[in-house]
N, C-alpha and C. Protein backbone atom coordinates (compact mmCIF):
# COMPACT_ATOMS: atom_id res chain seq x y z
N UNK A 1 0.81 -1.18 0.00
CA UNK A 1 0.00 0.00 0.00
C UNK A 1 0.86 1.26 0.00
N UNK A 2 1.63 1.11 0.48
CA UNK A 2 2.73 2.62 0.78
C UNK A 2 3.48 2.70 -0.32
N UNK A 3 3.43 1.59 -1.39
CA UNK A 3 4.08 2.07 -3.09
C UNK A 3 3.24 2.44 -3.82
N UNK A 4 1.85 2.68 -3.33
CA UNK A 4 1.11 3.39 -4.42
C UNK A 4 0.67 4.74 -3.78
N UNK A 5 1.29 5.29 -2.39
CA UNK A 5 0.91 6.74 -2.14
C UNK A 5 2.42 7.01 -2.71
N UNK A 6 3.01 6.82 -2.41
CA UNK A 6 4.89 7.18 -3.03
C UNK A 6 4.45 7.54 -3.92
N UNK A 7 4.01 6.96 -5.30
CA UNK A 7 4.12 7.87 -6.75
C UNK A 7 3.27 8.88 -6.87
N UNK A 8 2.36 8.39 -6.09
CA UNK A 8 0.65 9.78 -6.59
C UNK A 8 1.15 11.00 -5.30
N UNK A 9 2.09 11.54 -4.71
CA UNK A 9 2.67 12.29 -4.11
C UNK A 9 4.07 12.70 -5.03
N UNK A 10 4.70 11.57 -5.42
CA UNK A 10 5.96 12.15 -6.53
C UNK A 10 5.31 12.82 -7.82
N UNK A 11 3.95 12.41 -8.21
CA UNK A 11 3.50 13.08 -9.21
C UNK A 11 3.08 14.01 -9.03
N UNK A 12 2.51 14.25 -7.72
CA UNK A 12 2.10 15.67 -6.74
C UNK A 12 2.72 16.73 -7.12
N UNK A 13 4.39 16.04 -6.58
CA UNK A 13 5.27 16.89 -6.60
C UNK A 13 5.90 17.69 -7.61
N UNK A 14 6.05 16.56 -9.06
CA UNK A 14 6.12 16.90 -9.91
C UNK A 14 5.12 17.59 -10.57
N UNK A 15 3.82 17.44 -10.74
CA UNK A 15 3.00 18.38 -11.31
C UNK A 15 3.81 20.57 -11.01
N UNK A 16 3.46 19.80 -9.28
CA UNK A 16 3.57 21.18 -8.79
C UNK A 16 5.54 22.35 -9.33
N UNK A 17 6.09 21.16 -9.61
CA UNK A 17 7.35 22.00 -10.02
C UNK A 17 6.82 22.70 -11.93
N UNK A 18 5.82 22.15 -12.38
CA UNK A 18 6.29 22.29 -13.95
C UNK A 18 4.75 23.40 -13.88
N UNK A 19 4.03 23.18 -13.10
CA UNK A 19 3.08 24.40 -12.74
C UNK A 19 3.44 25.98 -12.66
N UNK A 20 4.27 25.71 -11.29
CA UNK A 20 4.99 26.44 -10.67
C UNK A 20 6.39 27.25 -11.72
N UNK A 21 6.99 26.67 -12.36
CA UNK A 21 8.28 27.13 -13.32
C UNK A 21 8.22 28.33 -14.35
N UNK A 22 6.95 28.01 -15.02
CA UNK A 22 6.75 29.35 -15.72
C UNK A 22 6.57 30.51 -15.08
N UNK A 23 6.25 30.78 -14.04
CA UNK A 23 5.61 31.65 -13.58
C UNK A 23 6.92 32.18 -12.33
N UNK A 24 7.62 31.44 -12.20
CA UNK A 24 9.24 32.28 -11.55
C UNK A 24 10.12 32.42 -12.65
N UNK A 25 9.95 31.94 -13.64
CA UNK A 25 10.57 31.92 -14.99
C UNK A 25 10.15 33.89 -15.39
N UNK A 26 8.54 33.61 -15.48
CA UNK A 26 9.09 34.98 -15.97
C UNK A 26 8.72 36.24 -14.68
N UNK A 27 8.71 35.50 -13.76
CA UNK A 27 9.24 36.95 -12.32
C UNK A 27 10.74 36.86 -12.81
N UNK A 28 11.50 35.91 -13.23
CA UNK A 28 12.90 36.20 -13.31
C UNK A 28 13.57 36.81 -14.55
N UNK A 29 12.29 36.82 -15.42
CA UNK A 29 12.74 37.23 -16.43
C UNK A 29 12.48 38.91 -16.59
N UNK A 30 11.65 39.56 -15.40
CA UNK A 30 11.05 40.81 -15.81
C UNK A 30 11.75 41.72 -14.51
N UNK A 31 12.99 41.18 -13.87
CA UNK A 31 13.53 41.51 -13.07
C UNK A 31 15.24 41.04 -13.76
N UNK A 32 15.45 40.82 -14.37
CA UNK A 32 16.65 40.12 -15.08
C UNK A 32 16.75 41.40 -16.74
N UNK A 33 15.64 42.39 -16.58
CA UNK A 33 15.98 43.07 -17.71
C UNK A 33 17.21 43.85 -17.17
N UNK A 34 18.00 44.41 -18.02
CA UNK A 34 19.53 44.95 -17.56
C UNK A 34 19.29 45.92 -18.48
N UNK A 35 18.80 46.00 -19.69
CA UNK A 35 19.06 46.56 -20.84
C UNK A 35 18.05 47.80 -20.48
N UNK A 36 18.32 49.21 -21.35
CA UNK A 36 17.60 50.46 -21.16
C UNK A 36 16.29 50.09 -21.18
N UNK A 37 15.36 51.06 -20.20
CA UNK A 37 13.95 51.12 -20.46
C UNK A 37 13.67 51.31 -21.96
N UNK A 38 14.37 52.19 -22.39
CA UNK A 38 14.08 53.01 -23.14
C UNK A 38 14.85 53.10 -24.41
N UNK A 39 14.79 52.75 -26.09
CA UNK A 39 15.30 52.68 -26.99
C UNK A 39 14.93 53.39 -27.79
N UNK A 40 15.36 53.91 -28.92
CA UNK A 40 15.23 55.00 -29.99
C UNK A 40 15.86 54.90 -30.98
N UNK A 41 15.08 55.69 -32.32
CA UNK A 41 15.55 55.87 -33.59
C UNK A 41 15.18 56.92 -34.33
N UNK A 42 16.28 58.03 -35.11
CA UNK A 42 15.88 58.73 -35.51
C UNK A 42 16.32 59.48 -36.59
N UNK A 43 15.30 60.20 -37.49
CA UNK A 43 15.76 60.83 -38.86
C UNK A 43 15.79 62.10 -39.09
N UNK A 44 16.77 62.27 -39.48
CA UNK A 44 16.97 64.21 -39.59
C UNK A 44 16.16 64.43 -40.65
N UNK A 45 15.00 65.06 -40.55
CA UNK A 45 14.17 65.90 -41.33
C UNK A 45 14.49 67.16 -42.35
N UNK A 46 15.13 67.98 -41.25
CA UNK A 46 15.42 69.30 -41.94
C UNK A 46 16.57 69.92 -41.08
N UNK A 47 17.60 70.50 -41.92
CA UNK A 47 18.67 70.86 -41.70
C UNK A 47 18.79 72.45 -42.02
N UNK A 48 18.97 73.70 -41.58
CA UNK A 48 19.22 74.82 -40.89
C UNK A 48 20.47 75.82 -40.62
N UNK A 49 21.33 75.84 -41.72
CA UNK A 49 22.48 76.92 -41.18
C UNK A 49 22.48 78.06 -40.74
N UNK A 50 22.50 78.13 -39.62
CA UNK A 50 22.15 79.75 -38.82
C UNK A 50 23.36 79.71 -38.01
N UNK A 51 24.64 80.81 -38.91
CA UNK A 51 25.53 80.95 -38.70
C UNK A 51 26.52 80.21 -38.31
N UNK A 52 26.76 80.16 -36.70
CA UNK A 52 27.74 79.35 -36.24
C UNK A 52 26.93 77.91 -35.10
N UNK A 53 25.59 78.11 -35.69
CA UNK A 53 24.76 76.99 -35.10
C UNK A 53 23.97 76.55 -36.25
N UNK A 54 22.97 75.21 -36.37
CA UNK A 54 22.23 74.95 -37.27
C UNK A 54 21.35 74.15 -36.48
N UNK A 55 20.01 74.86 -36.97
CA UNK A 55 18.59 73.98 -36.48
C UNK A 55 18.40 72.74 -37.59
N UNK A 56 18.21 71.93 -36.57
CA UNK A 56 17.91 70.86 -36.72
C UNK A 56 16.20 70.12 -36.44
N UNK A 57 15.28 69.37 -37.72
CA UNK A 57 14.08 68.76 -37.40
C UNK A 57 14.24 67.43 -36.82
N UNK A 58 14.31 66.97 -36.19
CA UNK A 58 14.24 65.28 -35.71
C UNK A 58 12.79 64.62 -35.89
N UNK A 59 12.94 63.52 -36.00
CA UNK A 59 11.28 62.83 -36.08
C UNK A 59 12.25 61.93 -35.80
N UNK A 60 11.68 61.71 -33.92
CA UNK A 60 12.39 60.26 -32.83
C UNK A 60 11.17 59.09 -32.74
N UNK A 61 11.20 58.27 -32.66
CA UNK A 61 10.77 57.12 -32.31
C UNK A 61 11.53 56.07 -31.29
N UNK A 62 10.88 56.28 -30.20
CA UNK A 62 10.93 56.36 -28.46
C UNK A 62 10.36 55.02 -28.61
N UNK A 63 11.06 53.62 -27.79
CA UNK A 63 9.97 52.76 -27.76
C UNK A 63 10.67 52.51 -26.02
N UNK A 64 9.62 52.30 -25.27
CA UNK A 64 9.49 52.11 -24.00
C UNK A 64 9.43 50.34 -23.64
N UNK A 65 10.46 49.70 -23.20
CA UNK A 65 10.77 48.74 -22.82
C UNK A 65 9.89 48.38 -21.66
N UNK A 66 10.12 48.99 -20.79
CA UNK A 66 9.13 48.54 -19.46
C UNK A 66 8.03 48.71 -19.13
N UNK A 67 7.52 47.99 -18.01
CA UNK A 67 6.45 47.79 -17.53
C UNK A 67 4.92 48.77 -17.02
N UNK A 68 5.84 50.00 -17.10
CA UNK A 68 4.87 51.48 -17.15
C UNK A 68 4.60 52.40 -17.93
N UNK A 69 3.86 52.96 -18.08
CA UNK A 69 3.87 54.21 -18.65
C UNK A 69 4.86 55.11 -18.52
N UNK A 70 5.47 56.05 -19.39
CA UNK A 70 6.03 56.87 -19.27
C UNK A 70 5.64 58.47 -19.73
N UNK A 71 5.74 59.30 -18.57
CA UNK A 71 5.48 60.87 -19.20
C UNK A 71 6.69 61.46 -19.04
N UNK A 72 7.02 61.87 -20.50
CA UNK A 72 7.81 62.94 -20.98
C UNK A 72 7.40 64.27 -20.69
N UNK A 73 8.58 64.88 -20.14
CA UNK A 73 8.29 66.49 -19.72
C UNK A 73 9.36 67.45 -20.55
N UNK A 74 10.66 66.89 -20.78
CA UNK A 74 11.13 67.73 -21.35
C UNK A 74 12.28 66.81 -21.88
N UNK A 75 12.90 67.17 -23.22
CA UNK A 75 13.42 66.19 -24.16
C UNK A 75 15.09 67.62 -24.22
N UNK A 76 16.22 66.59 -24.15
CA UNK A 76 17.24 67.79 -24.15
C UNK A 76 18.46 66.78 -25.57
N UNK A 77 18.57 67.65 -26.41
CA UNK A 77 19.66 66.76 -26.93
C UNK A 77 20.83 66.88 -26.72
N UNK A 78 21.53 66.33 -26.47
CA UNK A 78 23.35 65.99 -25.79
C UNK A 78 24.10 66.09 -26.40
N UNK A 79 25.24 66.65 -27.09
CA UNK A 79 26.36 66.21 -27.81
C UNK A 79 27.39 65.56 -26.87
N UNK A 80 28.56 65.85 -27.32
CA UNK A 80 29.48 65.01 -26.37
C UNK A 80 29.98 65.67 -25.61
N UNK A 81 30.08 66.88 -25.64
CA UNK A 81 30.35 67.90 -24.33
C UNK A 81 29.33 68.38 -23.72
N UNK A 82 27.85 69.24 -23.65
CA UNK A 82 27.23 69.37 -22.88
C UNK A 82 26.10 70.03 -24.12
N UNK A 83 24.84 70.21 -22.97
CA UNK A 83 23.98 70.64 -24.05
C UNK A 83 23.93 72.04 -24.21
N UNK A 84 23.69 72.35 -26.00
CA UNK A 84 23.82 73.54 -26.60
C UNK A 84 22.58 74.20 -25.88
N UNK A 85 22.35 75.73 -25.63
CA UNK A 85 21.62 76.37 -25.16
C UNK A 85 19.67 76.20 -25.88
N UNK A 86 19.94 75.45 -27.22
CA UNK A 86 18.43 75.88 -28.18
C UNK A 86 18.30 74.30 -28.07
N UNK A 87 18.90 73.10 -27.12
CA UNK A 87 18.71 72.08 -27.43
C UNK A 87 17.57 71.56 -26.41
N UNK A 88 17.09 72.11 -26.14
CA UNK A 88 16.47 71.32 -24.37
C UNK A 88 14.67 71.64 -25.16
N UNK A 89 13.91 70.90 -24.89
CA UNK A 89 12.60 71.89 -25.27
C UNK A 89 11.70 70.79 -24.37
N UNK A 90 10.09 71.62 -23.76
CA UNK A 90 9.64 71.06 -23.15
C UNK A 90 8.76 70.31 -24.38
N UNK A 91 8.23 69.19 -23.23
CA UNK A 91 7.13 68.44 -24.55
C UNK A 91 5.83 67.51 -23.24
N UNK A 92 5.31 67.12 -23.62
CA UNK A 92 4.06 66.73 -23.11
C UNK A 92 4.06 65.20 -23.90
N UNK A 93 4.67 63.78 -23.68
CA UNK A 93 4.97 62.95 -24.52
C UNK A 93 4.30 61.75 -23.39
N UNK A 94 3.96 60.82 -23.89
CA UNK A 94 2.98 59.44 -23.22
C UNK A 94 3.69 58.23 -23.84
N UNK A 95 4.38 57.28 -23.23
CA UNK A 95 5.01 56.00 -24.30
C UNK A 95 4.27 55.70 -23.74
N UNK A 96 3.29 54.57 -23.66
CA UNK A 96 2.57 53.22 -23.47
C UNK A 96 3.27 52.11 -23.29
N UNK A 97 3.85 51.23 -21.89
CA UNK A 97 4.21 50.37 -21.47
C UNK A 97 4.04 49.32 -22.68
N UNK A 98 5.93 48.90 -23.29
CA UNK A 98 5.59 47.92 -24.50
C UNK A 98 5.41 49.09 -25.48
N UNK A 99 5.27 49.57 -26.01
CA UNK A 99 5.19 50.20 -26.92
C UNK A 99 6.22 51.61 -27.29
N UNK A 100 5.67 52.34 -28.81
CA UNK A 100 6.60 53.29 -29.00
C UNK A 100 5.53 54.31 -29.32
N UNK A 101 6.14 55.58 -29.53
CA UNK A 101 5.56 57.21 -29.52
C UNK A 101 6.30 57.76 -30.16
N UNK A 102 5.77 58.34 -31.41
CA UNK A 102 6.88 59.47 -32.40
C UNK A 102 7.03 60.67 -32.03
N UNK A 103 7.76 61.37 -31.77
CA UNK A 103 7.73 62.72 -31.68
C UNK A 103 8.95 63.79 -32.77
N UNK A 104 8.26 64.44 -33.44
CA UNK A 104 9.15 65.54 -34.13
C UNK A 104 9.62 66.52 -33.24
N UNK A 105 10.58 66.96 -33.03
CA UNK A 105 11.30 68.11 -32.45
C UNK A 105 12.33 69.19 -33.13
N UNK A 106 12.49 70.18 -32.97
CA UNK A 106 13.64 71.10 -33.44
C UNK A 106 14.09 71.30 -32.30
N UNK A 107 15.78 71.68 -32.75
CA UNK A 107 17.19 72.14 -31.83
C UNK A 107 18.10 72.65 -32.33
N UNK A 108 18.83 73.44 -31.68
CA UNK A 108 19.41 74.41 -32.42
C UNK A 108 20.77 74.12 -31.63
N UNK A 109 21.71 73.01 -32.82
CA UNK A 109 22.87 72.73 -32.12
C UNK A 109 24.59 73.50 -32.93
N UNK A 110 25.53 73.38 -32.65
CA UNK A 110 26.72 73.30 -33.27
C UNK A 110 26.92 72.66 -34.64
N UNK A 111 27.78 73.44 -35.53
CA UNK A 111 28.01 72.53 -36.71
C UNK A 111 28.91 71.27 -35.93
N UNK A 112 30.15 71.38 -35.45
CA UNK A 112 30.38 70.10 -35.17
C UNK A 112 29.87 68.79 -34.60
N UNK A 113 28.32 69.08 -34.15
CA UNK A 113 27.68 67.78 -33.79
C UNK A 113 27.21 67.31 -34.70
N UNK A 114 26.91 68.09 -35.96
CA UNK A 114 26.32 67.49 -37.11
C UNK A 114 27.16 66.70 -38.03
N UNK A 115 28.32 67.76 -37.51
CA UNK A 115 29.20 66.84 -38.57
C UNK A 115 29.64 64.88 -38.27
N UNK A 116 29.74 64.90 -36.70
CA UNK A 116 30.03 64.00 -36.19
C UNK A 116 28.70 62.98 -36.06
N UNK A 117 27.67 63.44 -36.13
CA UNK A 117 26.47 62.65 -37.05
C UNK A 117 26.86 61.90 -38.15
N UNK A 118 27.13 63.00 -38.99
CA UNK A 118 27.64 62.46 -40.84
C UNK A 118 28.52 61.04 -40.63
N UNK A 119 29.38 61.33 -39.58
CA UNK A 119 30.65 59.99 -39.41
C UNK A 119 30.65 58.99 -38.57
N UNK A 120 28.94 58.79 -38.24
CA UNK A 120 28.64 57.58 -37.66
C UNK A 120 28.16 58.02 -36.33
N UNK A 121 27.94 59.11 -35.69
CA UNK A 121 28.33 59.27 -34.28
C UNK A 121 27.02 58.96 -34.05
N UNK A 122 26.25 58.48 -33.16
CA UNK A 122 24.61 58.69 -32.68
C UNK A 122 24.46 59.64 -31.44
N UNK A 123 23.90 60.53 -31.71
CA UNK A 123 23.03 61.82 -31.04
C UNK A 123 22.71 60.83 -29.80
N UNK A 124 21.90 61.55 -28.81
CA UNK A 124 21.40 61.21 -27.33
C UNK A 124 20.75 62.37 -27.03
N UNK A 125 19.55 61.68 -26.50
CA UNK A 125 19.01 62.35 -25.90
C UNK A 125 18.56 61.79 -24.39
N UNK A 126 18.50 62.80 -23.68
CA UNK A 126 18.15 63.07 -22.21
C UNK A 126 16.62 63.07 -21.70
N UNK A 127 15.93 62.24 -21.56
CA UNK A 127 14.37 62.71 -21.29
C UNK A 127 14.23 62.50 -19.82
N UNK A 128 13.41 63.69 -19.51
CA UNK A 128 13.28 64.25 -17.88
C UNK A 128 11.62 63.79 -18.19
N UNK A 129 11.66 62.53 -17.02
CA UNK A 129 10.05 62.36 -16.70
C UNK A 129 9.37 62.74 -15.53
N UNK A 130 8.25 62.49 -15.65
CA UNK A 130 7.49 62.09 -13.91
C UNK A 130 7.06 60.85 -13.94
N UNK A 131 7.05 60.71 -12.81
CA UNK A 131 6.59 59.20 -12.43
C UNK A 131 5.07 59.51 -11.84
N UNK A 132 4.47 58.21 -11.61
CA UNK A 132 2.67 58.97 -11.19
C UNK A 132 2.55 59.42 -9.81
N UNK A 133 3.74 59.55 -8.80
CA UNK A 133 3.94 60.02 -8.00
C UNK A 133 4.36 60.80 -7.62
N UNK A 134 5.00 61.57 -8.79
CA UNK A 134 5.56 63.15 -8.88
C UNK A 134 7.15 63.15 -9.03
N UNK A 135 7.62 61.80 -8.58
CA UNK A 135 9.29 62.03 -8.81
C UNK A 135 9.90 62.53 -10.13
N UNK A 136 10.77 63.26 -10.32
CA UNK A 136 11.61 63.25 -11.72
C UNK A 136 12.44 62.30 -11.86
N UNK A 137 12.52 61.86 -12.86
CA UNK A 137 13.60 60.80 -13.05
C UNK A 137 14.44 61.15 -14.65
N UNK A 138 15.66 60.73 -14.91
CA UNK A 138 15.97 61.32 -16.42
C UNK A 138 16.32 60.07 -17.02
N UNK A 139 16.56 59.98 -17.97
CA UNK A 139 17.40 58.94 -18.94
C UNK A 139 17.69 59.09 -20.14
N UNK A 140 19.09 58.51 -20.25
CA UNK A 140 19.81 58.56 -21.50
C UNK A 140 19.49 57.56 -22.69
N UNK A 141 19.35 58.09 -24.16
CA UNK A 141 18.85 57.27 -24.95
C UNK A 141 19.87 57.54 -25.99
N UNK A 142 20.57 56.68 -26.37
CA UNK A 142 21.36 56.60 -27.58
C UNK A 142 20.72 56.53 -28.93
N UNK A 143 20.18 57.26 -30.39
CA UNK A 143 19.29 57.32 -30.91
C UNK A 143 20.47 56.15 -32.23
N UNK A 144 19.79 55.53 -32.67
CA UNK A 144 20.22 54.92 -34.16
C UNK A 144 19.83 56.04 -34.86
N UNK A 145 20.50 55.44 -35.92
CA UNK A 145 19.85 56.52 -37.14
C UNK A 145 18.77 55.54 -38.23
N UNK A 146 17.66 55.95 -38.25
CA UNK A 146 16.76 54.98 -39.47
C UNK A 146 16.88 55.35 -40.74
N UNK A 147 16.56 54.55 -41.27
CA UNK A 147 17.01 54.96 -43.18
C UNK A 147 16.30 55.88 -43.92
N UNK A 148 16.69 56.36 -45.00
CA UNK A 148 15.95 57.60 -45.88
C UNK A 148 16.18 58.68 -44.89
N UNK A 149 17.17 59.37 -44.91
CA UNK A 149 18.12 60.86 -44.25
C UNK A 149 17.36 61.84 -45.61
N UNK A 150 16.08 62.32 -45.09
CA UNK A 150 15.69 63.51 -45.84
C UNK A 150 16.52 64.88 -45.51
N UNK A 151 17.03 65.43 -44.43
CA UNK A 151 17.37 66.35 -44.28
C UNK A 151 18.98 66.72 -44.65
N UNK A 152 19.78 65.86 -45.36
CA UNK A 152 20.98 65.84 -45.72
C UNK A 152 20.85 66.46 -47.31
């Protein structure tokens, strides 16, 4: 009698591990992200020589990796030394948890960031959020560049 509760308890057991696996599988998997919330791609629209600066159109495509919503308050673009004075602008922006949000912007940067565009460099941008609790939080987004460069 005690070799036929042994298996219908080992099968117990086993049921309960292959039940159970997916479901720490992906708690471990949604705590195991390392990689940015936040990814991007973007195309220079329209290009601007105004003197010893040039405005620049962007059309970014923001896609939001994680698990929340995100509100955008103000979008700053970066070169590699600090940001140009016409680069920062406020915006009112919503990614949808999983998903992406286009936004066009103008900035009014240095010829040498553009140039260093031309030679591979990828732009960054800085986005200053809120959280639904009021905190600010910022983050850095390294932008690709997507194909068909209208503004060149």
């Amino acid at each position: 009698m005690k070799h036929r509760i042994l298996p219908l308890w080992n099968l117990i057991v086993i049921l309960g591990v292959f039940v159970g696996t997916p479901q720490i599988s992906r708690a471990n998997d949604s705590r195991a992200h390392t990689g940015p919330q936040i990814s991007g791609a973007y195309q220079l629209l329209q290009k601007t020589d105004q003197g010893a600066k040039t405005r620049v159109r962007l059309q970014v495509r923001l896609v939001n990796h994680g698990q929340r919503d995100l509100h955008v308050q103000r979008v700053t673009l970066w070169d590699s030394r600090h940001p140009e004075k016409g680069a920062t602008q406020a915006c009112s922006i919503v990614i949808p948890a999983g998903r992406s949000a286009d936004i066009t912007q103008q900035f009014v940067i240095g010829h040498p960031e553009i140039e260093l565009w031309q030679r591979g460099s990828a732009p960054r941008l800085v986005l200053e959020m809120q959280s639904p609790n009021g905190r600010r939080t910022t983050e850095s987004v390294r932008l690709s560049q997507t194909s068909g460069r209208k503004g060149e």
